[in-house]
Protein backbone atom coordinates (compact mmCIF):
# COMPACT_ATOMS: atom_id res chain seq x y z
CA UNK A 1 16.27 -56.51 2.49
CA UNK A 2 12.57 -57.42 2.98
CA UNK A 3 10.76 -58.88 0.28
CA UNK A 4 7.50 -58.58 1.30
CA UNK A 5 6.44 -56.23 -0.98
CA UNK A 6 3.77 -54.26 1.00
CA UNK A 7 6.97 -53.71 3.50
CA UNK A 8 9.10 -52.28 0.85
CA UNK A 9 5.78 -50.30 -0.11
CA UNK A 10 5.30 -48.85 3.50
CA UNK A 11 8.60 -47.88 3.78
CA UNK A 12 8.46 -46.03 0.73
CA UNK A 13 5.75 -43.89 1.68
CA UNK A 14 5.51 -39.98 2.13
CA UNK A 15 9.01 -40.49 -0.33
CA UNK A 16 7.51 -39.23 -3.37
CA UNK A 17 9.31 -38.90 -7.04
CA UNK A 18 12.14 -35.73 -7.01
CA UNK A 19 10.45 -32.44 -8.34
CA UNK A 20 9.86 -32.43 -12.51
CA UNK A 21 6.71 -31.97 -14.21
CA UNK A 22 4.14 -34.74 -13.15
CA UNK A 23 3.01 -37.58 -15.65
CA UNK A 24 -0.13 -39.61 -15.05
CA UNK A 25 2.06 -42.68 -14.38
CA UNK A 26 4.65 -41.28 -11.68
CA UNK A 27 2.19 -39.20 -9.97
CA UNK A 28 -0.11 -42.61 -9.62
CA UNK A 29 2.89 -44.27 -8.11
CA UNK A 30 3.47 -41.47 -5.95
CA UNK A 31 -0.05 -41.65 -4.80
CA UNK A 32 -0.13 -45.40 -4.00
CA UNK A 33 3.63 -44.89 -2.26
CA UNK A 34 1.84 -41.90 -0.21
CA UNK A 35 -1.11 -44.45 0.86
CA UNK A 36 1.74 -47.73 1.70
CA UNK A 37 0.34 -49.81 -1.02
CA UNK A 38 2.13 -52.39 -3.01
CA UNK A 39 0.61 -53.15 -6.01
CA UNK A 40 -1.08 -56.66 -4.83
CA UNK A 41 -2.65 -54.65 -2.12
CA UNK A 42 -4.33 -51.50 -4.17
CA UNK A 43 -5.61 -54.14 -6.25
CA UNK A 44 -8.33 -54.94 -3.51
CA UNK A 45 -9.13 -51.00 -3.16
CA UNK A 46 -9.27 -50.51 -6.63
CA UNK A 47 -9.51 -54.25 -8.23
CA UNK A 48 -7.36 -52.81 -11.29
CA UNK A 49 -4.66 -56.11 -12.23
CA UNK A 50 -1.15 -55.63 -11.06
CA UNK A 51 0.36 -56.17 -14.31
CA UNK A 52 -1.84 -52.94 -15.58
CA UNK A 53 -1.36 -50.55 -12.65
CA UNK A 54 2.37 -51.49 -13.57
CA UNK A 55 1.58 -50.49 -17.08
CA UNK A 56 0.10 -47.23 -15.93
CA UNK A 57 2.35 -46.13 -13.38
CA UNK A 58 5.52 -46.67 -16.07
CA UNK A 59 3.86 -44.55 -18.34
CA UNK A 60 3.38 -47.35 -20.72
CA UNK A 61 -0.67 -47.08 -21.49
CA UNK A 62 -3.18 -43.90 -20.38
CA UNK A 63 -6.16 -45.56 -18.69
CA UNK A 64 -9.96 -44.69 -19.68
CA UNK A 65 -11.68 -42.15 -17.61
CA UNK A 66 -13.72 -45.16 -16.15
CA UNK A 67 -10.26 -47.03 -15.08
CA UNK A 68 -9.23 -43.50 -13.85
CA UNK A 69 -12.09 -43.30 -11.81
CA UNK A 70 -11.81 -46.82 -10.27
CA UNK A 71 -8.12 -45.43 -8.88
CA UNK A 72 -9.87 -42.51 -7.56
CA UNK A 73 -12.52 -43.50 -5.65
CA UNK A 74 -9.92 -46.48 -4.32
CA UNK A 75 -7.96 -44.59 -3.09
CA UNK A 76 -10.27 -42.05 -1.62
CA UNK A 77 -8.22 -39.52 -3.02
CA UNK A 78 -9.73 -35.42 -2.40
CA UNK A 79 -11.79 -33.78 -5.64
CA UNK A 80 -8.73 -31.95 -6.40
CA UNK A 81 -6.16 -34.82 -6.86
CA UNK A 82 -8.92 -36.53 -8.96
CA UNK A 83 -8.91 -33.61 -11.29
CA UNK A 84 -5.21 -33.62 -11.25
CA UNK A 85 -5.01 -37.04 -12.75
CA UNK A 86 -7.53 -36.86 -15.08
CA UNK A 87 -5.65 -33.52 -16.40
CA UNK A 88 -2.89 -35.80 -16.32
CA UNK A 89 -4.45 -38.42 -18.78
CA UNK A 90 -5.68 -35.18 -21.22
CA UNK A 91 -3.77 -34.07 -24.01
CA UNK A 92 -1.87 -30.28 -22.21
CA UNK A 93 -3.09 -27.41 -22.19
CA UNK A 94 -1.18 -24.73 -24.60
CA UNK A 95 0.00 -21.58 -23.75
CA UNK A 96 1.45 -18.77 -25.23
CA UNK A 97 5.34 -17.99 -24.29
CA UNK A 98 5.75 -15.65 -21.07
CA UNK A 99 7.32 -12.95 -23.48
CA UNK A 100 4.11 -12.94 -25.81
CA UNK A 101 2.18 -12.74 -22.85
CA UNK A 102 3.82 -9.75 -21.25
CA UNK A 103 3.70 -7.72 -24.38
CA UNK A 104 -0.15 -7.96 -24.30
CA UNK A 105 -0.30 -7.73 -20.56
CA UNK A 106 1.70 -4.44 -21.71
CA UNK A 107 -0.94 -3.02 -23.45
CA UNK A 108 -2.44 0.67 -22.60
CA UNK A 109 -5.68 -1.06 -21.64
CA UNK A 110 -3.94 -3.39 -19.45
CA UNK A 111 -1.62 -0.98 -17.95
CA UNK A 112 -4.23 2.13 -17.68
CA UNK A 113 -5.81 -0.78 -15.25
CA UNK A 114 -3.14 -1.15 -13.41
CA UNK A 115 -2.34 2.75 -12.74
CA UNK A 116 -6.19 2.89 -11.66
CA UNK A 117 -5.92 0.20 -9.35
CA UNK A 118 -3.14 1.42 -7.55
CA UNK A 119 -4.69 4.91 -7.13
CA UNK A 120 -7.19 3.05 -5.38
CA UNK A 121 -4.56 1.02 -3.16
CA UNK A 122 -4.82 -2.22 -4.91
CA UNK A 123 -1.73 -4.16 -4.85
CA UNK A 124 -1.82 -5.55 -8.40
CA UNK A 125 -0.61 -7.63 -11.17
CA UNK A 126 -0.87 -9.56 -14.15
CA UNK A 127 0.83 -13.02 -14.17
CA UNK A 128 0.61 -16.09 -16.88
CA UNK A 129 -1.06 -19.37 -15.61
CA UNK A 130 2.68 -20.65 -14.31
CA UNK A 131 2.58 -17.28 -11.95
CA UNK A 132 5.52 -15.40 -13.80
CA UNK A 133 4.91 -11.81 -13.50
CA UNK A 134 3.97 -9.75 -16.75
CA UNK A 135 3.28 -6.60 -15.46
CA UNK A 136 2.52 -4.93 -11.97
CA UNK A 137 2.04 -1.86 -9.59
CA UNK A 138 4.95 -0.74 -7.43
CA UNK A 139 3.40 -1.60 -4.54
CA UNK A 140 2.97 -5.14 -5.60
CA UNK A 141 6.92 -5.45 -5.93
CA UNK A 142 7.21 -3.76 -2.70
CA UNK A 143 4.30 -6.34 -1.33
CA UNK A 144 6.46 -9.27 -2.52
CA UNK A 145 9.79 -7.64 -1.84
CA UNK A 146 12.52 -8.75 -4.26
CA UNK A 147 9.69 -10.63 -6.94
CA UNK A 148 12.07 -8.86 -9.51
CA UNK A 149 14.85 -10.97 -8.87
CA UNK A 150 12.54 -14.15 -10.10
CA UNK A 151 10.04 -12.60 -11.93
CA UNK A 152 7.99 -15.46 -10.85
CA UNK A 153 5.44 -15.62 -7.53
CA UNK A 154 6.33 -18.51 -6.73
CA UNK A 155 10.05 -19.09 -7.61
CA UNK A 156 10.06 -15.93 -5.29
CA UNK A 157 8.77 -18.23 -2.43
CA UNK A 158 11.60 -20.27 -2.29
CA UNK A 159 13.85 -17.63 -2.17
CA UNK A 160 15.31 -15.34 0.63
CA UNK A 161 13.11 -12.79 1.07
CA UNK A 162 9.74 -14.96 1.58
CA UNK A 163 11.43 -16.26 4.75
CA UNK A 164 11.50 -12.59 6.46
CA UNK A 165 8.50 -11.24 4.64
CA UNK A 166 6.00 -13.80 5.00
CA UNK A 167 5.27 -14.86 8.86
CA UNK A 168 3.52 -17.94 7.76
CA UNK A 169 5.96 -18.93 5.26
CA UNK A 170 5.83 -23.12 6.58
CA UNK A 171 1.95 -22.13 5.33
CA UNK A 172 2.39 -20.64 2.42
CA UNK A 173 5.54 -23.28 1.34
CA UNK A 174 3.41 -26.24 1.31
CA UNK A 175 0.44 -24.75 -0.61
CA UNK A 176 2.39 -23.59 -3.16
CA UNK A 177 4.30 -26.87 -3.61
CA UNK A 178 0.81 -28.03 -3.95
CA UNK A 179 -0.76 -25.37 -6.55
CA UNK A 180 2.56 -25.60 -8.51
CA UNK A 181 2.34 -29.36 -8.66
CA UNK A 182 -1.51 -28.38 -10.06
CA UNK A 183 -0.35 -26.12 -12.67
CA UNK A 184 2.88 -28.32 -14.32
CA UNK A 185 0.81 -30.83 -15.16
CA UNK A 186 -2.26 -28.88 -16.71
CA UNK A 187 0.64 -26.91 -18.54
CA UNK A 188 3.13 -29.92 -18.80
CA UNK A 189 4.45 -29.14 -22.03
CA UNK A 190 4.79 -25.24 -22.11
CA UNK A 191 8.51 -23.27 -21.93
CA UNK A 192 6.83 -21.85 -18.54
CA UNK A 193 6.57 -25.28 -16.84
CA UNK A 194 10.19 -26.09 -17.54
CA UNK A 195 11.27 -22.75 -16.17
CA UNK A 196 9.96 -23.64 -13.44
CA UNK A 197 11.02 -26.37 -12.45
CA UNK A 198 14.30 -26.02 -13.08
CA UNK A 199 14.52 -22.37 -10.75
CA UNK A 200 12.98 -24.75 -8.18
CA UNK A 201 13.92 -28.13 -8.17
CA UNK A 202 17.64 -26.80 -6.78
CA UNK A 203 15.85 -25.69 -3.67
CA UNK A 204 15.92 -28.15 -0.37
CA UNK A 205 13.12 -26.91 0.92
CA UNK A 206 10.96 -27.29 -2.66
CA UNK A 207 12.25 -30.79 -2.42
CA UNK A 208 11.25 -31.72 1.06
CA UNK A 209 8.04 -30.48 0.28
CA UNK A 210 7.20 -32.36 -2.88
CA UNK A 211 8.49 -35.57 -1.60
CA UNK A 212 6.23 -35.17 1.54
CA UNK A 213 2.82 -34.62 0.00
CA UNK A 214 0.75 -35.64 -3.31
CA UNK A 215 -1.37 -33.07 -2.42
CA UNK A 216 -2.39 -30.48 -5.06
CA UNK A 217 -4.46 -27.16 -4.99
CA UNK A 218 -6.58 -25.08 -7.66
CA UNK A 219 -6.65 -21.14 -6.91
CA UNK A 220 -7.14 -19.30 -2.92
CA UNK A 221 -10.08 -19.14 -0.84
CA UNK A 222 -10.79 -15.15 -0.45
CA UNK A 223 -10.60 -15.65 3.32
CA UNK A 224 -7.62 -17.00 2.91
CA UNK A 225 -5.36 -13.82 3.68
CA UNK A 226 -1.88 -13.78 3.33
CA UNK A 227 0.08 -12.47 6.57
CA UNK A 228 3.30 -10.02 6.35
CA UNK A 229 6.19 -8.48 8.17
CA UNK A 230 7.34 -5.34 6.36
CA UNK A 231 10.99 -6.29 6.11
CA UNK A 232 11.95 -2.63 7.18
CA UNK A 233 9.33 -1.31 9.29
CA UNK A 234 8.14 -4.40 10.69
CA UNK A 235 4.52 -3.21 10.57
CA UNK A 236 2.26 -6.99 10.11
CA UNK A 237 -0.52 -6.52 7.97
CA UNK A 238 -3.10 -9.47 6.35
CA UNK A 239 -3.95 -9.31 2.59
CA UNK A 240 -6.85 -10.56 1.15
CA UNK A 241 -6.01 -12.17 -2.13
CA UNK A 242 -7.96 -12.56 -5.19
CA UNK A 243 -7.49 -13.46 -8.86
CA UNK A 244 -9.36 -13.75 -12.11
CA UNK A 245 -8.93 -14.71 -15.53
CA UNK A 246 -8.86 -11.49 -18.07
CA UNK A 247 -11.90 -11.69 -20.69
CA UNK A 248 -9.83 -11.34 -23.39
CA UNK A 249 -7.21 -13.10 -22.95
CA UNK A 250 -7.54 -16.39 -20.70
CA UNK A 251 -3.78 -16.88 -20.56
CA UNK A 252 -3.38 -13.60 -18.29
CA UNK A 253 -4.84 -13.55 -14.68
CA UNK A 254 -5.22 -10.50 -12.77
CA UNK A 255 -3.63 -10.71 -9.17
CA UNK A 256 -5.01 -8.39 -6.74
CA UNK A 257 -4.17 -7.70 -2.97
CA UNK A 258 -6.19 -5.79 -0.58
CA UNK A 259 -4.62 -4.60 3.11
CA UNK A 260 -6.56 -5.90 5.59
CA UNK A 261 -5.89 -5.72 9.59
CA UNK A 262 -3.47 -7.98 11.10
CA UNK A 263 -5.03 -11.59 11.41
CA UNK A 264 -2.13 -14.08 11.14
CA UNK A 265 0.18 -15.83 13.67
CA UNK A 266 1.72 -14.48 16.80
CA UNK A 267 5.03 -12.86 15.60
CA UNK A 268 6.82 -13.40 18.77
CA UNK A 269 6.54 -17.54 17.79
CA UNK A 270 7.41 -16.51 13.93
């Protein structure tokens, strides 16, 4: 085996940490694996010692925002990775348990809403910050055919059903390894986060995923439309997808969907 350690640290690269919730330290190791750094070598991007980037990367000291920085902008990592890592070196954020959640989300306000947006044809729900589903329209379930089973968004992308609904689904699997990699570590500590997880670290494709890419995502563009096969019909229709934070209570985000006309790949190559 080489020891040269910049070798062992190029061959290392793209082969990120297994799924689990991220820590400041492993997802700085991942990073510098995902760039083919050793240690000796980031130090002359970054010109943080090796012996403290070990430090860091073990989980053995949190770094000032300044030293965070310095890693940053060595690495020439995007805005959204930086904001990953410094939500990484932040205490968590709390949030309530998915049952609390759902019995509020359960409200007659909430579910008055709900019944109004549908009559209007908006595809709707309510979901926590770790996308587990508190309450919804019917023709939400029937937009993410079989989200019952999971009860989570994006559990349910991982499963069966996503792979003949979805005609993007290569898409839609890597960003939402990447906004799921987002929200365990602003939520690190919560009962949702572990849930999680654990539905999706069994899954080879979750795996492959995470271990490819560092890369992490906050929210969805509104022109970025989601593209689907009816599973029965096989009518393809685009939905533009929006959500938003309820005013009085922060912890429950309103998922809409909106039909719009087919825009999405050629479903003779899907």
């Amino acid at each position: 085996m080489s020891q040269n350690p910049a070798h062992r640290a190029h061959t290392n690269a793209g082969r990120g940490s297994p799924p689990d919730i991220p820590t400041l330290g492993s997802t700085c190791l991942d990073i510098r694996r995902e760039l083919g750094l050793s240690r000796g070598l980031a130090y002359q991007h970054h010109g943080i010692s090796t012996s403290y980037l070990f430090k860091i990367e073990a989980g053995l000291t949190t770094p000032k925002p300044e030293t965070l920085d310095k890693i940053i902008n060595g690495y020439g990592l995007d805005p959204m990775r930086g904001r990953h890592l410094h939500e990484l070196s932040n205490p968590t954020e709390p949030i309530p348990t998915a049952d609390r959640l759902r019995r509020c989300a359960h409200g007659t306000v909430g579910r008055s809403y709900l019944r109004d947006l549908e009559g209007r044809d908006i595809c709707a729900a309510y979901v926590d910050p770790l996308w587990n589903v508190l309450d919804s329209t019917d023709g939400f379930r029937s937009l993410l055919a079989g989200v019952d089973e999971t009860g989570n968004m994006r559990a349910w992308m991982f499963g069966p059903r996503a792979h003949t609904v979805l005609t993007d689904w290569p898409y839609e699997a890597t960003r939402t390894v990447a906004v799921v990699r987002a929200a365990l570590g602003r939520y690190r500590t919560s009962e949702q986060a572990r849930d999680l997880i654990r539905q999706l670290r069994p899954n080879n494709d979750f795996r492959r995923l995470w271990s490819e890419s560092t890369r992490v995502a906050y929210g969805r563009h509104i022109t970025d439309l989601l593209h689907r096969r009816d599973p029965e019909t096989k009518e393809l229709t685009s939905w533009r997808i929006s959500v938003a934070d309820l005013t009085q209570n922060s912890h429950i985000q309103l998922v809409t969907a909106i039909r719009q006309h087919y825009s999405g790949p050629d479903p003779a190559n899907t």
